[in-house]
PDB file of N, CA and C in Angstrom:
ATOM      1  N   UNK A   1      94.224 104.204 109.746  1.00  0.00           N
ATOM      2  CA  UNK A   1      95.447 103.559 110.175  1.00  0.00           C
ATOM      3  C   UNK A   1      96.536 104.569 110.491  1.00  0.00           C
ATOM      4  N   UNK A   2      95.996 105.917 110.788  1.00  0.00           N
ATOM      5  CA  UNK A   2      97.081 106.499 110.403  1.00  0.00           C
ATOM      6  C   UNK A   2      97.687 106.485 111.874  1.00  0.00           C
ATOM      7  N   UNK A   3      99.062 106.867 111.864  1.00  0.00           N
ATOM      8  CA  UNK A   3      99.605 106.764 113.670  1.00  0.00           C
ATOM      9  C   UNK A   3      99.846 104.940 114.359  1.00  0.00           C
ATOM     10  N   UNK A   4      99.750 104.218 112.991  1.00  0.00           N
ATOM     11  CA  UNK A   4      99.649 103.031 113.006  1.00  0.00           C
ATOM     12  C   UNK A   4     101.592 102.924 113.125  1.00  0.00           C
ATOM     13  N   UNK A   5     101.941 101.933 114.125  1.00  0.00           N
ATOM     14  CA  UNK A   5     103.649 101.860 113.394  1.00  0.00           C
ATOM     15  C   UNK A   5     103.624 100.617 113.019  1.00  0.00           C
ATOM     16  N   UNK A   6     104.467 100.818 112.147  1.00  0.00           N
ATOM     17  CA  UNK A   6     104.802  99.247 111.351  1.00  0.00           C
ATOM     18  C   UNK A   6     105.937  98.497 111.946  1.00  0.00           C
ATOM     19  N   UNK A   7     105.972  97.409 111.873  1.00  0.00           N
ATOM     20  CA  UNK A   7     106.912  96.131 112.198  1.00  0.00           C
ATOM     21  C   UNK A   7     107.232  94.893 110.985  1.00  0.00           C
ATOM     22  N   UNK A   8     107.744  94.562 110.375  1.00  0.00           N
ATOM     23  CA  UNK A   8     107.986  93.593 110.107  1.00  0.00           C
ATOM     24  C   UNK A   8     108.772  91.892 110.847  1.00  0.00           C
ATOM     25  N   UNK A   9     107.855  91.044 109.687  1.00  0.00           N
ATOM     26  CA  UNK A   9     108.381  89.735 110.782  1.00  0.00           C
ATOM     27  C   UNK A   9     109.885  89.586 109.778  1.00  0.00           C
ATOM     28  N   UNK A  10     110.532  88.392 110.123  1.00  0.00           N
ATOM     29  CA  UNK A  10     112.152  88.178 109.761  1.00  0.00           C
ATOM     30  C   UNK A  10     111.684  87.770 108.099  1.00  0.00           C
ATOM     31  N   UNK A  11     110.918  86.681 108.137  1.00  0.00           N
ATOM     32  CA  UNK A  11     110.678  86.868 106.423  1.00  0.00           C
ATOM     33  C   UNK A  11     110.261  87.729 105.787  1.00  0.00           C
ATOM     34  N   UNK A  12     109.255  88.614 106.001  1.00  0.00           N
ATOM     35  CA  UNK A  12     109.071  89.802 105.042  1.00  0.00           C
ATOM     36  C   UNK A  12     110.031  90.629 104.787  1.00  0.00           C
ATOM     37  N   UNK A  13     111.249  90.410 106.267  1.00  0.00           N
ATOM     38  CA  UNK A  13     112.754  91.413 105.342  1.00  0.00           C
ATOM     39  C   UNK A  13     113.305  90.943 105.138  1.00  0.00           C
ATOM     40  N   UNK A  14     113.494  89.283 104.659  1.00  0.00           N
ATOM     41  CA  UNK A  14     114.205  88.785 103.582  1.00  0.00           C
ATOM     42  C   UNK A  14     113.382  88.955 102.251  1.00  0.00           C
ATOM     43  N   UNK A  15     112.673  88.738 102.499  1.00  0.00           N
ATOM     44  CA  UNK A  15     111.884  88.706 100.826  1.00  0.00           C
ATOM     45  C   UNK A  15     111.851  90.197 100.067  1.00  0.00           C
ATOM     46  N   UNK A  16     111.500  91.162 100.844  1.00  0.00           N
ATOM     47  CA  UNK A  16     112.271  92.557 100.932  1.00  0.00           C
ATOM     48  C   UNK A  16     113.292  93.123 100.300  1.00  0.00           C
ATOM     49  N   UNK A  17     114.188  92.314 100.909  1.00  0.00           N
ATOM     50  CA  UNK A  17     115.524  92.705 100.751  1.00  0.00           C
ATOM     51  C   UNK A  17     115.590  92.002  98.820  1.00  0.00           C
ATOM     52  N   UNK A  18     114.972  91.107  98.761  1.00  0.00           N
ATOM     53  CA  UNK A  18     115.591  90.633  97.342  1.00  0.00           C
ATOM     54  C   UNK A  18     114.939  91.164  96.047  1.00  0.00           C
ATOM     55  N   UNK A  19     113.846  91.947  96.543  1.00  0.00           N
ATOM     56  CA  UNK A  19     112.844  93.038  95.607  1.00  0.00           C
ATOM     57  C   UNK A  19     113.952  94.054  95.015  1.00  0.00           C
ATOM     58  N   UNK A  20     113.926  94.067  94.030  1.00  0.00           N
ATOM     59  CA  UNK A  20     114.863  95.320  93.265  1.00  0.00           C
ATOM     60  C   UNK A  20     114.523  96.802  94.240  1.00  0.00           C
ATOM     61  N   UNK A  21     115.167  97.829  94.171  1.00  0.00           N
ATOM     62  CA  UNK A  21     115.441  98.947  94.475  1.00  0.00           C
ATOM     63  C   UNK A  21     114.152  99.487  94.116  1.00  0.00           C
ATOM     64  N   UNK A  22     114.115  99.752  92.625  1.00  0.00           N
ATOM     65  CA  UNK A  22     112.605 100.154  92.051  1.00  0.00           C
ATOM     66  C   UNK A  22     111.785  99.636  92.885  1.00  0.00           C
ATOM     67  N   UNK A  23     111.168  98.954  92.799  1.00  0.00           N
ATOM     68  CA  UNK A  23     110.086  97.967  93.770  1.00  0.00           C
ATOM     69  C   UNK A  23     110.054  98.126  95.165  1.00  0.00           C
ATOM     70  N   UNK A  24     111.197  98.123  96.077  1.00  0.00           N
ATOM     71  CA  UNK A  24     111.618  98.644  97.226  1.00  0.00           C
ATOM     72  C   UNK A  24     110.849 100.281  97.004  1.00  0.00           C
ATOM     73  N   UNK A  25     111.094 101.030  96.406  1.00  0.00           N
ATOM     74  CA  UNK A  25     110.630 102.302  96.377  1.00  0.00           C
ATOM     75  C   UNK A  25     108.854 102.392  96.246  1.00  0.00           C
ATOM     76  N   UNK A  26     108.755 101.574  95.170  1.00  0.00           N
ATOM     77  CA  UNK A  26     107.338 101.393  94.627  1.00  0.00           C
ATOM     78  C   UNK A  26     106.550 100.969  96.041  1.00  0.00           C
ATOM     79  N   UNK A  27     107.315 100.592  96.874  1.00  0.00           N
ATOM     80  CA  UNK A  27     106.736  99.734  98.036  1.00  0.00           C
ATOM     81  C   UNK A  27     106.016 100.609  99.216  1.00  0.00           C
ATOM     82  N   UNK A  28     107.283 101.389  99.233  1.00  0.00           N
ATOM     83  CA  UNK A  28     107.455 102.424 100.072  1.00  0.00           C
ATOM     84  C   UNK A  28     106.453 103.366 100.318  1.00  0.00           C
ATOM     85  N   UNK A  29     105.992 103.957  98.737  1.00  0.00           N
ATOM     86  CA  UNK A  29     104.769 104.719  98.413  1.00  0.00           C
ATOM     87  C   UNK A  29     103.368 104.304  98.619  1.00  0.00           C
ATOM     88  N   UNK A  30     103.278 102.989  98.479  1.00  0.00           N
ATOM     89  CA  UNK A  30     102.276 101.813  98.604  1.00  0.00           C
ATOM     90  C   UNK A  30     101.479 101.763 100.442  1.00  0.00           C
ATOM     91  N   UNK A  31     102.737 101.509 100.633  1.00  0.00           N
ATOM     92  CA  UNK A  31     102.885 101.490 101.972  1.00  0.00           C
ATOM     93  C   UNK A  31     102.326 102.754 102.432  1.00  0.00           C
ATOM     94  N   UNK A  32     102.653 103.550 102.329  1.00  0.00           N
ATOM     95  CA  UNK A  32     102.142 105.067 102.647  1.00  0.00           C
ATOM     96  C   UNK A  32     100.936 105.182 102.486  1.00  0.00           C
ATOM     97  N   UNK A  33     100.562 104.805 101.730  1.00  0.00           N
ATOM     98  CA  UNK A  33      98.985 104.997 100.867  1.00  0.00           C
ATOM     99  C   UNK A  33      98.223 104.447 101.385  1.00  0.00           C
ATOM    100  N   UNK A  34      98.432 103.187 101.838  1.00  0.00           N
ATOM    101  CA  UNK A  34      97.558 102.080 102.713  1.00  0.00           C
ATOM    102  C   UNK A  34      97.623 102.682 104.141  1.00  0.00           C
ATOM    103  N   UNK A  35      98.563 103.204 104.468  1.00  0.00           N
ATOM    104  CA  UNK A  35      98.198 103.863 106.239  1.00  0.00           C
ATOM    105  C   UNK A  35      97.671 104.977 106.267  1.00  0.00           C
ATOM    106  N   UNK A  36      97.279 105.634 104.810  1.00  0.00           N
ATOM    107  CA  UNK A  36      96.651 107.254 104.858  1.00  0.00           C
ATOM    108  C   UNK A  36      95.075 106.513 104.602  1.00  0.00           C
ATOM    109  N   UNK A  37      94.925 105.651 103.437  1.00  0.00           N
ATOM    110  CA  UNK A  37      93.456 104.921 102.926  1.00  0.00           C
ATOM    111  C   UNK A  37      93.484 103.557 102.931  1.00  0.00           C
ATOM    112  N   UNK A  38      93.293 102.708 103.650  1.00  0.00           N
ATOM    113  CA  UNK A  38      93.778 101.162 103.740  1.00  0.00           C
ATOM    114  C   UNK A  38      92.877 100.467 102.534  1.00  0.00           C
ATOM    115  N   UNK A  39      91.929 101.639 102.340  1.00  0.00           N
ATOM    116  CA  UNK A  39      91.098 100.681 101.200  1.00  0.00           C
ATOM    117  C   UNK A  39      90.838 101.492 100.112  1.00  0.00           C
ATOM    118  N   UNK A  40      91.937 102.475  99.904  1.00  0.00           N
ATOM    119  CA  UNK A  40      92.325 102.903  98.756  1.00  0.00           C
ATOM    120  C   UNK A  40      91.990 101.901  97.454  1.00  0.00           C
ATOM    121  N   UNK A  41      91.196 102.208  96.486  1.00  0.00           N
ATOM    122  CA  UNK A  41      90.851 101.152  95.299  1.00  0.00           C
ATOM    123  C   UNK A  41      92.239 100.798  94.506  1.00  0.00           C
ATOM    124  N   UNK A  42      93.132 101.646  94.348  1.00  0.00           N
ATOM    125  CA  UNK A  42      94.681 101.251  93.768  1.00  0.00           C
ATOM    126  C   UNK A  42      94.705 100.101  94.558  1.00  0.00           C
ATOM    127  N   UNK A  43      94.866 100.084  95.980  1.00  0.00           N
ATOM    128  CA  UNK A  43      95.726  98.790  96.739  1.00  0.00           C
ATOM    129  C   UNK A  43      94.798  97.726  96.610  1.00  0.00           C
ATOM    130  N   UNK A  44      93.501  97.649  96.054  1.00  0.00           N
ATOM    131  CA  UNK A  44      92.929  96.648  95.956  1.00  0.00           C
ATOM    132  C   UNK A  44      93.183  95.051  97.155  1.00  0.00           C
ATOM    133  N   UNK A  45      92.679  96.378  98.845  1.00  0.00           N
ATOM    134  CA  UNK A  45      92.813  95.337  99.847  1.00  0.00           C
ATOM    135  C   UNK A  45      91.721  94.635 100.552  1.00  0.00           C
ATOM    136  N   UNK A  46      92.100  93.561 100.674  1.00  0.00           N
ATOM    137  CA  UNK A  46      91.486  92.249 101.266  1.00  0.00           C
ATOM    138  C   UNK A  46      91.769  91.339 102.293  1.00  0.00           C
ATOM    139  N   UNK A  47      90.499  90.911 102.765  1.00  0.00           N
ATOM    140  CA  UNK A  47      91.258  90.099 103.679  1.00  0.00           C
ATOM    141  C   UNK A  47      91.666  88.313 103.155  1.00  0.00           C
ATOM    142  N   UNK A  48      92.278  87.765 103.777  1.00  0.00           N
ATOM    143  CA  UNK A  48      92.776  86.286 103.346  1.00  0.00           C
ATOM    144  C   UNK A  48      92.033  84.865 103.730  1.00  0.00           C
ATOM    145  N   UNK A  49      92.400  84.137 103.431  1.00  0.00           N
ATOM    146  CA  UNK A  49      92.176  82.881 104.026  1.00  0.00           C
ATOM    147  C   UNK A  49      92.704  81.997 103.751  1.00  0.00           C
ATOM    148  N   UNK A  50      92.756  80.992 104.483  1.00  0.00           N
ATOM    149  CA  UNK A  50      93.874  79.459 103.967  1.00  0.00           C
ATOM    150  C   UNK A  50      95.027  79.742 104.650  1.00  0.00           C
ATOM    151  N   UNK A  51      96.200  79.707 104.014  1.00  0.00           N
ATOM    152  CA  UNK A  51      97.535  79.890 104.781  1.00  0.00           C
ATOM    153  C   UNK A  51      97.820  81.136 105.737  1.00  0.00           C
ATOM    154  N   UNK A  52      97.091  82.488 105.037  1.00  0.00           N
ATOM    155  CA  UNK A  52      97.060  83.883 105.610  1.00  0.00           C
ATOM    156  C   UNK A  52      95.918  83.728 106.150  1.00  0.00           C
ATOM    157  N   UNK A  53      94.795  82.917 106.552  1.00  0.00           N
ATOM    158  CA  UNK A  53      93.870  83.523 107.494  1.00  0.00           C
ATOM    159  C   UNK A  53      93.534  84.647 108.326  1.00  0.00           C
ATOM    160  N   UNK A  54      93.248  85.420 108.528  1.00  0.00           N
ATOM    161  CA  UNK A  54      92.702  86.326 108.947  1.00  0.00           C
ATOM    162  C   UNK A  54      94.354  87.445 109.003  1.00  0.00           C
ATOM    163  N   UNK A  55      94.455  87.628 107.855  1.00  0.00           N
ATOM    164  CA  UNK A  55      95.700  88.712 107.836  1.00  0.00           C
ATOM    165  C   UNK A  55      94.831  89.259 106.243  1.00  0.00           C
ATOM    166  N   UNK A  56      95.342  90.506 106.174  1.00  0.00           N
ATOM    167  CA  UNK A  56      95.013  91.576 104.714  1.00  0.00           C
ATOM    168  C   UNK A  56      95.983  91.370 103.823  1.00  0.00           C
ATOM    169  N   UNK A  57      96.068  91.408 102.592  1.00  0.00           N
ATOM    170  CA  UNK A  57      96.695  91.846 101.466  1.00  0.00           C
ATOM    171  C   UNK A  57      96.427  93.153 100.957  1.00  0.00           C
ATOM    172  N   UNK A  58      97.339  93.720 100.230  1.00  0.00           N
ATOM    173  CA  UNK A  58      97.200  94.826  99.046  1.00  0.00           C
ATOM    174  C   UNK A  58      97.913  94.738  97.922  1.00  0.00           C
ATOM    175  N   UNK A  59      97.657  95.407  97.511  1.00  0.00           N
ATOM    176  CA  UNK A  59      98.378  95.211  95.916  1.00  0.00           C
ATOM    177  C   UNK A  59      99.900  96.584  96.064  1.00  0.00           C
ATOM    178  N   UNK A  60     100.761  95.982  96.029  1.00  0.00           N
ATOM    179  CA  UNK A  60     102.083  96.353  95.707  1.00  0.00           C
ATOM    180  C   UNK A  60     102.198  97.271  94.467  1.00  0.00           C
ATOM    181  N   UNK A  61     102.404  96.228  92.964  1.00  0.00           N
ATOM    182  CA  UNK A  61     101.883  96.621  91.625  1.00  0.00           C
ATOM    183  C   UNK A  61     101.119  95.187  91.138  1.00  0.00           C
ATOM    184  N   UNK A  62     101.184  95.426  89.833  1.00  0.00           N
ATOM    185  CA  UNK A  62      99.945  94.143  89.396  1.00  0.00           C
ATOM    186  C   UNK A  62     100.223  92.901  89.837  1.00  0.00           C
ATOM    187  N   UNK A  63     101.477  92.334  90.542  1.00  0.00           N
ATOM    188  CA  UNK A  63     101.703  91.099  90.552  1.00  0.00           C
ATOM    189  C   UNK A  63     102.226  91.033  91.812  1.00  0.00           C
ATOM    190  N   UNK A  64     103.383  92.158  92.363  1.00  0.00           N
ATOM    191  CA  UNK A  64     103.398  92.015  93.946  1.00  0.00           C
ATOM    192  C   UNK A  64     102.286  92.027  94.708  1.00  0.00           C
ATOM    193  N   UNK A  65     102.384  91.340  95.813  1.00  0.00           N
ATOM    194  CA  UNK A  65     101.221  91.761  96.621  1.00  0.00           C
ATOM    195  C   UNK A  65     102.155  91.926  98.531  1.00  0.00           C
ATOM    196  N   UNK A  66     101.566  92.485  99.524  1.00  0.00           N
ATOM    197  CA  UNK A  66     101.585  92.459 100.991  1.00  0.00           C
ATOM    198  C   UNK A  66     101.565  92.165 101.458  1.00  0.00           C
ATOM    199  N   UNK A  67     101.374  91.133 102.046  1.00  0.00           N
ATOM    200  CA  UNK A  67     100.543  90.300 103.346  1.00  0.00           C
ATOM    201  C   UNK A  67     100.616  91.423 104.630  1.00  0.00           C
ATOM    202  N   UNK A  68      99.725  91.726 105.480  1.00  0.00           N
ATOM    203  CA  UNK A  68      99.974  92.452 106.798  1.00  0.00           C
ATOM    204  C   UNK A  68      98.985  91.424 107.410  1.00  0.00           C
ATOM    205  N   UNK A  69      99.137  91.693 108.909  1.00  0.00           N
ATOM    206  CA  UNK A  69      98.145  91.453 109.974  1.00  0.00           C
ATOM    207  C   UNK A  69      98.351  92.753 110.669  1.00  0.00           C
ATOM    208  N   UNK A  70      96.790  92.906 110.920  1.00  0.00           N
ATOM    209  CA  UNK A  70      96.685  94.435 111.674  1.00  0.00           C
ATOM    210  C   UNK A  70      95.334  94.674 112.716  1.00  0.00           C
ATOM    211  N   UNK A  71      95.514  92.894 113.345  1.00  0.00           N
ATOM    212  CA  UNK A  71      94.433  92.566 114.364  1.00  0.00           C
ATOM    213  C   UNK A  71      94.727  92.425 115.550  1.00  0.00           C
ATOM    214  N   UNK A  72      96.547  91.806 115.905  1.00  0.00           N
ATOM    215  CA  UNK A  72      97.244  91.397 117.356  1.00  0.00           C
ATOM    216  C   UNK A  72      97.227  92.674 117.969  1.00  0.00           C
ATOM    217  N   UNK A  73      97.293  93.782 117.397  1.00  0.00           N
ATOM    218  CA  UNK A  73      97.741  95.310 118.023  1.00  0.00           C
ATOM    219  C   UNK A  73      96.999  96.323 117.567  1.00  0.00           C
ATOM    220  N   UNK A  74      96.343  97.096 118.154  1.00  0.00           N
ATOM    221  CA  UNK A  74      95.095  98.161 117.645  1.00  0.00           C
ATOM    222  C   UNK A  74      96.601  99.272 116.900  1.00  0.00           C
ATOM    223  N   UNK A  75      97.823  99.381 117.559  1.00  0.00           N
ATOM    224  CA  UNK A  75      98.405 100.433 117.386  1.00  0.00           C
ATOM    225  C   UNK A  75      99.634  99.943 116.395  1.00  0.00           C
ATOM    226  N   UNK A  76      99.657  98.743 115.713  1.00  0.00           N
ATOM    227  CA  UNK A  76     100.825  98.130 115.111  1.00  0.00           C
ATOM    228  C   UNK A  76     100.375  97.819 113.941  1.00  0.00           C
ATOM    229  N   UNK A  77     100.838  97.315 112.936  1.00  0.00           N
ATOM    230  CA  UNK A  77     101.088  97.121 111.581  1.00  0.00           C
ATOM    231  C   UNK A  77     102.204  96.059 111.253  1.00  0.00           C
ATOM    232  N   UNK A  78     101.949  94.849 110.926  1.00  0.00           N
ATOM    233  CA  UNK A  78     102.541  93.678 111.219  1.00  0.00           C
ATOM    234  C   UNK A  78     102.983  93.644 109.538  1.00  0.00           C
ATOM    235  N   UNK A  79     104.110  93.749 109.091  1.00  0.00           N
ATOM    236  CA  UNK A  79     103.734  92.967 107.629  1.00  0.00           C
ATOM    237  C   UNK A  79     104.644  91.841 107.383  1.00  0.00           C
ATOM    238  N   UNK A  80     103.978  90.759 106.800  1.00  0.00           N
ATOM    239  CA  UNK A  80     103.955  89.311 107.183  1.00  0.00           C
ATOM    240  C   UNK A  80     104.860  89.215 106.130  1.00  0.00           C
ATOM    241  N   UNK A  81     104.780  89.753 104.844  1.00  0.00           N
ATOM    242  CA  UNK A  81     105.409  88.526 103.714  1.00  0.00           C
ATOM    243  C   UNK A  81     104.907  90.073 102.259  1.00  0.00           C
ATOM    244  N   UNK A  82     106.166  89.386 101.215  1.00  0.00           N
ATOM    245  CA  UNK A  82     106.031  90.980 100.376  1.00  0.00           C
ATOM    246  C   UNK A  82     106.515  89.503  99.132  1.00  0.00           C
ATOM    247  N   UNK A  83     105.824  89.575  97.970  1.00  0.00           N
ATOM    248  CA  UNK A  83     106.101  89.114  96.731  1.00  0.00           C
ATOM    249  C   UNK A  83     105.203  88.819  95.703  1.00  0.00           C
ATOM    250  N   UNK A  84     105.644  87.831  94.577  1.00  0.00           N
ATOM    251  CA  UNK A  84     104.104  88.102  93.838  1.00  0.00           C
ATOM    252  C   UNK A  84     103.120  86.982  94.064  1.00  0.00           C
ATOM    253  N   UNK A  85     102.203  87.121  93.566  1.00  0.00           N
ATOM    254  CA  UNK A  85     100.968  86.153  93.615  1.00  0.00           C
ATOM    255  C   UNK A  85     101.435  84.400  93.829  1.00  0.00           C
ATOM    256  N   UNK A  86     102.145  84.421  92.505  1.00  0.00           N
ATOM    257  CA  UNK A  86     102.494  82.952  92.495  1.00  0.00           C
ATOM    258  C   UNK A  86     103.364  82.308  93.915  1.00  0.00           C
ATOM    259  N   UNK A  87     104.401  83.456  94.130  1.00  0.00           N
ATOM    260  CA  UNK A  87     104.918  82.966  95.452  1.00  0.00           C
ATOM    261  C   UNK A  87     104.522  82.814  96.309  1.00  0.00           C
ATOM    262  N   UNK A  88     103.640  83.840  96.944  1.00  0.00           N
ATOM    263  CA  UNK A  88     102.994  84.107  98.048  1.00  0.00           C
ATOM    264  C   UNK A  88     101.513  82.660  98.010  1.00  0.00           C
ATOM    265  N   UNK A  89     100.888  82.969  97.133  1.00  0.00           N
ATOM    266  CA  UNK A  89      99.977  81.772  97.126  1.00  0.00           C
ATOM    267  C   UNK A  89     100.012  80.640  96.609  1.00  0.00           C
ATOM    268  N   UNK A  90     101.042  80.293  95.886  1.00  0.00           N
ATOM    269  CA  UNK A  90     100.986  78.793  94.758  1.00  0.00           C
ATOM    270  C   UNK A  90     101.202  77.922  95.283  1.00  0.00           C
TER     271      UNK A  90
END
């Protein structure tokens, strides 16, 4: 993924924005990690189904998770939605 650029949609930078600073940072590194090894065993990534259909997750920390899609654009990095489990899927 590397040379991949990222985009976010309007909800993932609200939901973003309301992640503490820490976490914002924690994110940041995360983020990095997944465009150097997308299947780095830390990010513990996957693909979805149901509401996220055919978009990936990773693991943030134990309870945040990612949403991306990284299928519309060979050269883009879409990320859909940033929070924890319960939000994102409940």
């Amino acid at each position: 993924m590397q040379g991949k650029r990222t985009t976010t949609t309007k909800n993932f930078s609200k939901q973003f924005k309301r992640l503490s600073p820490k976490l914002q940072r924690i994110f940041a590194v995360r983020l990095q990690l997944f465009l150097d090894s997308p299947f780095d065993d830390r990010l513990r990534t996957h693909k979805l189904s149901g509401k996220y259909d055919g978009r990936g997750s990773f693991n943030v920390t134990g309870d945040i998770r990612a949403i991306f899609d990284d299928e519309a654009d060979e050269h883009v990095l879409i990320l859909v939605a940033i929070g924890t489990h319960s939000e994102l899927y409940g």
